[in-house]
C-alpha atoms as a PDB file:
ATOM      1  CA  UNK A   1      36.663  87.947  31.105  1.00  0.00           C
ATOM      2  CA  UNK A   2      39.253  90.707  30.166  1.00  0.00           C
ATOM      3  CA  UNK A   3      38.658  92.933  27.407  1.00  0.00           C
ATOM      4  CA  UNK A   4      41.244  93.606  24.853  1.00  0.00           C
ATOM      5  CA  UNK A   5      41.998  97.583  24.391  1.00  0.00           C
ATOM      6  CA  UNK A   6      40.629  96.826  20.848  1.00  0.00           C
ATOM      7  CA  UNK A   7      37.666  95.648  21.897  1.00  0.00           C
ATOM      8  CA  UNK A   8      36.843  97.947  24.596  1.00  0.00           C
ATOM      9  CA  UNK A   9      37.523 101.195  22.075  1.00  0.00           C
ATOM     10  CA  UNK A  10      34.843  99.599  20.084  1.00  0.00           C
ATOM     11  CA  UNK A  11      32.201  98.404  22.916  1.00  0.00           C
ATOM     12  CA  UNK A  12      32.316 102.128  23.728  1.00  0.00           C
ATOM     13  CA  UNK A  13      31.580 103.491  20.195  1.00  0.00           C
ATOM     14  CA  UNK A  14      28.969 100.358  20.395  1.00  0.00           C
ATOM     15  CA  UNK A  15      27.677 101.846  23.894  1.00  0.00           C
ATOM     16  CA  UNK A  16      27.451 105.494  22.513  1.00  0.00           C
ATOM     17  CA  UNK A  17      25.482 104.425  19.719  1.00  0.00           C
ATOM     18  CA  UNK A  18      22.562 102.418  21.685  1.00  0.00           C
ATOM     19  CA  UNK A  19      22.636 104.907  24.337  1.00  0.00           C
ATOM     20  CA  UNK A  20      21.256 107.406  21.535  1.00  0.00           C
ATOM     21  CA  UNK A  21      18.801 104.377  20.059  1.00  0.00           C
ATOM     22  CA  UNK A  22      17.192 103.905  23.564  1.00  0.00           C
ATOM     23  CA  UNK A  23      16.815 107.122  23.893  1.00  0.00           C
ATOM     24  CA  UNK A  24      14.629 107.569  21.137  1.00  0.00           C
ATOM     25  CA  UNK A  25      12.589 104.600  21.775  1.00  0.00           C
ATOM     26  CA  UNK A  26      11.839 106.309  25.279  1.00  0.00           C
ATOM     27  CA  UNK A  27      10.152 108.555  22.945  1.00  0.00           C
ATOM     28  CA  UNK A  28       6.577 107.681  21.378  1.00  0.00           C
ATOM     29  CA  UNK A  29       6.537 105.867  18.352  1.00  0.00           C
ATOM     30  CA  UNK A  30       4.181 107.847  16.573  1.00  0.00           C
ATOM     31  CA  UNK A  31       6.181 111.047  17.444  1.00  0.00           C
ATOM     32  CA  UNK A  32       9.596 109.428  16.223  1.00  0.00           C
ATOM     33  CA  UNK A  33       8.076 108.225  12.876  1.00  0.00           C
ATOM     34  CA  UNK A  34       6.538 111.084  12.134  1.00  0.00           C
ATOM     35  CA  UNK A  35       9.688 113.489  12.091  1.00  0.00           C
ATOM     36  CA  UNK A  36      11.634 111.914   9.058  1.00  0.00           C
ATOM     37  CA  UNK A  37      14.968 113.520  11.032  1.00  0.00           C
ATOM     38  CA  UNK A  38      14.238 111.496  14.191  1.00  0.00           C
ATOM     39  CA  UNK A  39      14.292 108.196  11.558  1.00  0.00           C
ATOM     40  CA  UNK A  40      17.394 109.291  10.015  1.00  0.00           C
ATOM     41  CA  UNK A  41      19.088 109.229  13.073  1.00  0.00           C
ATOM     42  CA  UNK A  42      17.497 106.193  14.700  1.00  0.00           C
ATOM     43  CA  UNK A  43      18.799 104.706  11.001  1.00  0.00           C
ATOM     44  CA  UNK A  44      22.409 106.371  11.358  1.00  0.00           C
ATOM     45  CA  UNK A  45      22.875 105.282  15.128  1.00  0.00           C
ATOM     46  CA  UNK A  46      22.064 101.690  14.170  1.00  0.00           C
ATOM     47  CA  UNK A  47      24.044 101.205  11.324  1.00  0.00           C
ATOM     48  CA  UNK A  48      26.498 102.747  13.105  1.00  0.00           C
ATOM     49  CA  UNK A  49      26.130  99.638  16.163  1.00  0.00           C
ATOM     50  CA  UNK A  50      25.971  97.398  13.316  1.00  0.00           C
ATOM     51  CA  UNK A  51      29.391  98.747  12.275  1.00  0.00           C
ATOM     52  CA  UNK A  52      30.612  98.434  15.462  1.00  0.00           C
ATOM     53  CA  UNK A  53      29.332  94.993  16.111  1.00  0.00           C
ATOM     54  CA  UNK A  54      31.039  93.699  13.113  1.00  0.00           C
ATOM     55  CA  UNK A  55      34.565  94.974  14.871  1.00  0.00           C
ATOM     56  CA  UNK A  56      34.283  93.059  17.966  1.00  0.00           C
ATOM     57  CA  UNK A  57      36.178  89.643  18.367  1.00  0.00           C
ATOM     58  CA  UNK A  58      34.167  86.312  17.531  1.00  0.00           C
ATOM     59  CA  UNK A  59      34.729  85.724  21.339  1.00  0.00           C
ATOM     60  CA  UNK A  60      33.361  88.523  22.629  1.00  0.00           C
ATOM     61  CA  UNK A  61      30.273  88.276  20.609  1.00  0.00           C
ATOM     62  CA  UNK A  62      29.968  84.675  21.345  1.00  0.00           C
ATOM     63  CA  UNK A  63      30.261  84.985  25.238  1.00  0.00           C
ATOM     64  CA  UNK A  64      27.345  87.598  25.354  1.00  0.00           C
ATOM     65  CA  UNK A  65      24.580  85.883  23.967  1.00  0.00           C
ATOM     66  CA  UNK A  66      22.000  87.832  25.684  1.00  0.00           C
ATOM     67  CA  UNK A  67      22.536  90.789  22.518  1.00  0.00           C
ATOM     68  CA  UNK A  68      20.837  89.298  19.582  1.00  0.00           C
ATOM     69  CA  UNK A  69      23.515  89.973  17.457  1.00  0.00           C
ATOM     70  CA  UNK A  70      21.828  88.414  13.974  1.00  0.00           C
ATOM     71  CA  UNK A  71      18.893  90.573  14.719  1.00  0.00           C
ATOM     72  CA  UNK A  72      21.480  93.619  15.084  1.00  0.00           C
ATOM     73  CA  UNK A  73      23.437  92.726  11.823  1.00  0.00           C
ATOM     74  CA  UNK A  74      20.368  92.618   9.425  1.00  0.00           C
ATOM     75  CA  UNK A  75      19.489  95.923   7.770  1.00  0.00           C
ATOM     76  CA  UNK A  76      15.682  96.858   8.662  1.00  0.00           C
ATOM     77  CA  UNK A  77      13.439  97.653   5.292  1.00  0.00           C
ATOM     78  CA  UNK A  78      10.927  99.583   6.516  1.00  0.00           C
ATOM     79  CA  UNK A  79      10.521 102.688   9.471  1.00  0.00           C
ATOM     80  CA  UNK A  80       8.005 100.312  11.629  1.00  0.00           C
ATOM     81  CA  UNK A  81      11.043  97.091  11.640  1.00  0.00           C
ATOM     82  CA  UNK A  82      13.623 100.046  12.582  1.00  0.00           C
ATOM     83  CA  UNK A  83      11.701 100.493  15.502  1.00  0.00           C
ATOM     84  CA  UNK A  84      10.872  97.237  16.660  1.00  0.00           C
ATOM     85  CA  UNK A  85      14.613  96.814  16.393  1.00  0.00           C
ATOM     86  CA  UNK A  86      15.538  99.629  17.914  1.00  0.00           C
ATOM     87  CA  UNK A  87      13.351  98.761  21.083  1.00  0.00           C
ATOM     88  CA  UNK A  88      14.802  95.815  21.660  1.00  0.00           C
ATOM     89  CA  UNK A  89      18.394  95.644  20.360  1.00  0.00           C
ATOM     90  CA  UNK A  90      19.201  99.350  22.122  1.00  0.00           C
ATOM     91  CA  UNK A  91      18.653  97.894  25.952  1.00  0.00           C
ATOM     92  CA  UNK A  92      19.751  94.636  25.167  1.00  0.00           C
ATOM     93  CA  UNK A  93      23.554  96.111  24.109  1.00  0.00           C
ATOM     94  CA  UNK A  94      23.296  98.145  27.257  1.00  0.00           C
ATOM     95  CA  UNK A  95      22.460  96.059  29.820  1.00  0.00           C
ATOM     96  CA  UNK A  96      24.856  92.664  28.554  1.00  0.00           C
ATOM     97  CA  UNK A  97      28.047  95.070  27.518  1.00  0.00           C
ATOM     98  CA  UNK A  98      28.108  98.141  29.724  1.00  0.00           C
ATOM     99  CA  UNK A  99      29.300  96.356  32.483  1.00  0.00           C
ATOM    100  CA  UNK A 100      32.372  94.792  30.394  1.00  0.00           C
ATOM    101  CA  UNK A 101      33.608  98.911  30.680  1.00  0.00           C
ATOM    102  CA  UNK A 102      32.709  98.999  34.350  1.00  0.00           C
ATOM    103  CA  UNK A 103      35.945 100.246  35.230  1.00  0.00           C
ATOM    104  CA  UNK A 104      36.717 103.164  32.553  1.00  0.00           C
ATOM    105  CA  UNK A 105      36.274 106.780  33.342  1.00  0.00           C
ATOM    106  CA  UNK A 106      33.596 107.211  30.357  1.00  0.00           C
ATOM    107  CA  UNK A 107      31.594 104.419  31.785  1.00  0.00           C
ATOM    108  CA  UNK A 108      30.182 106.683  34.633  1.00  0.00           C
ATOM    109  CA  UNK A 109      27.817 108.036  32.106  1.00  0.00           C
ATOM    110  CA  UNK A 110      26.580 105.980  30.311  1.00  0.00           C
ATOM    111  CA  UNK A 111      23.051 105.130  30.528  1.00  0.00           C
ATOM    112  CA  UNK A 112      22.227 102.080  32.618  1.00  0.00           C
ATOM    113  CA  UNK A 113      18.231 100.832  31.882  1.00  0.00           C
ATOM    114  CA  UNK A 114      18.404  98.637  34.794  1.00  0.00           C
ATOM    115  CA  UNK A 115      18.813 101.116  36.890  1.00  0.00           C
ATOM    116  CA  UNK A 116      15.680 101.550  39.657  1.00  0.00           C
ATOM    117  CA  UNK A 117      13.809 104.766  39.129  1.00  0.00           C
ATOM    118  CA  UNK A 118      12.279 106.450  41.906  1.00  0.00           C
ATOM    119  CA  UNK A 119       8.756 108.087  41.108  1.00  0.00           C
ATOM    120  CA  UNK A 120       6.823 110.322  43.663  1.00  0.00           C
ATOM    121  CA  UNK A 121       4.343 107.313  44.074  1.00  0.00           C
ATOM    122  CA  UNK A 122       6.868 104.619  45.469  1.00  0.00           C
ATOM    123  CA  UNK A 123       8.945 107.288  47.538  1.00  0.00           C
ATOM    124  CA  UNK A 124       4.927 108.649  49.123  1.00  0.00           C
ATOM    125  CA  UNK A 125       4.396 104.623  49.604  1.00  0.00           C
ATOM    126  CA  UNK A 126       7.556 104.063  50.887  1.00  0.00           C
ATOM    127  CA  UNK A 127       7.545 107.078  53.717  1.00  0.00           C
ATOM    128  CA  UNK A 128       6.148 106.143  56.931  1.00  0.00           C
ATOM    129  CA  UNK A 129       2.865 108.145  58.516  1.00  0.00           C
ATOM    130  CA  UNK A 130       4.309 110.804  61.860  1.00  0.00           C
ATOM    131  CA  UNK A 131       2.818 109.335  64.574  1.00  0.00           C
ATOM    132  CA  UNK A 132      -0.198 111.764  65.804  1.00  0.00           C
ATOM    133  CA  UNK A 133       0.355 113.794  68.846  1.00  0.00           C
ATOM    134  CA  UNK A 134      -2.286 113.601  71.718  1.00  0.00           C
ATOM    135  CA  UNK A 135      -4.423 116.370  72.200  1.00  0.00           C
ATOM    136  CA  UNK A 136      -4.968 117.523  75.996  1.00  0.00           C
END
C-alpha cells in the first residue's frame, strides 16, 4: 500500500511519539509513577499520538487494524490507565506502522521492538565448546 506524503509526515510524528512512550514503559512502573515529570511526559507524548492519529486517512487507519486505535483515541483518567495504555498502545504503533516508512532516511532510527536482542546467556549457549587437545 503506498503512503501519501501527508500521511507519512504524520506516521513519523506518530512514530516519534511512541518511540518516547515505549521507552518509558521499558522503565518500572513504580519508578515512572512516582516522578510526577515522567507522567507528564508519558501524558504529553500520548496526547500527542492521539493528535497524530486523528490526522491519518480513514484508510490508513482502517488497513492497520493491529493498532487499537479506539483504545489510543480515549483520554486515560487516572496515572495507573496511562500506563496500561502506554504499554500496550506504544509497541503496537511501532511494530504495525514503522514498516509503512521502511524506505525514508529517518526510519533507520527508529526503534524497532521486534527486533532480537542478544544477551550474554544466548550468545554463551549459542558458542560451541574448543575441542580439548590431547595430552602426551
Amino acid at each position: 500500500m503506498a503512503v501519501s506524503a501527508r500521511d507519512k509526515k504524520t506516521l513519523l510524528t506518530l512514530i516519534e511519539q511512541a518511540q518516547l512512550v515505549y521507552l518509558l514503559t521499558r522503565l518500572p512502573k513504580k519508578q515512572v509513577l512516582d516522578d510526577p515529570k515522567d507522567v507528564a511526559r508519558l501524558e504529553e507524548s500520548l496526547a500527542a499520538m492521539r493528535a497524530a492519529a486523528r490526522d491519518l486517512s480513514a484508510s490508513l487507519r482502517e488497513t492497520h487494524t493491529g493498532v487499537q486505535w479506539d483504545e489510543l483515541a480515549a483520554t486515560p483518567d487516572s496515572p495507573d490507565l496511562l500506563w496500561r495504555r502506554a504499554k500496550r498502545v506504544g509497541p503496537q504503533v511501532l511494530r504495525q506502522l514503522r514498516p509503512l516508512l521502511a524506505g525514508e532516511p529517518e526510519a533507520a532510527f527508529m526503534l524497532d521492538p521486534t527486533a532480537e536482542v542478544t544477551t550474554k546467556a544466548k550468545v554463551a549457549k549459542s558458542a560451541k565448546p574448543r575441542p580439548r587437545s590431547k595430552r602426551r
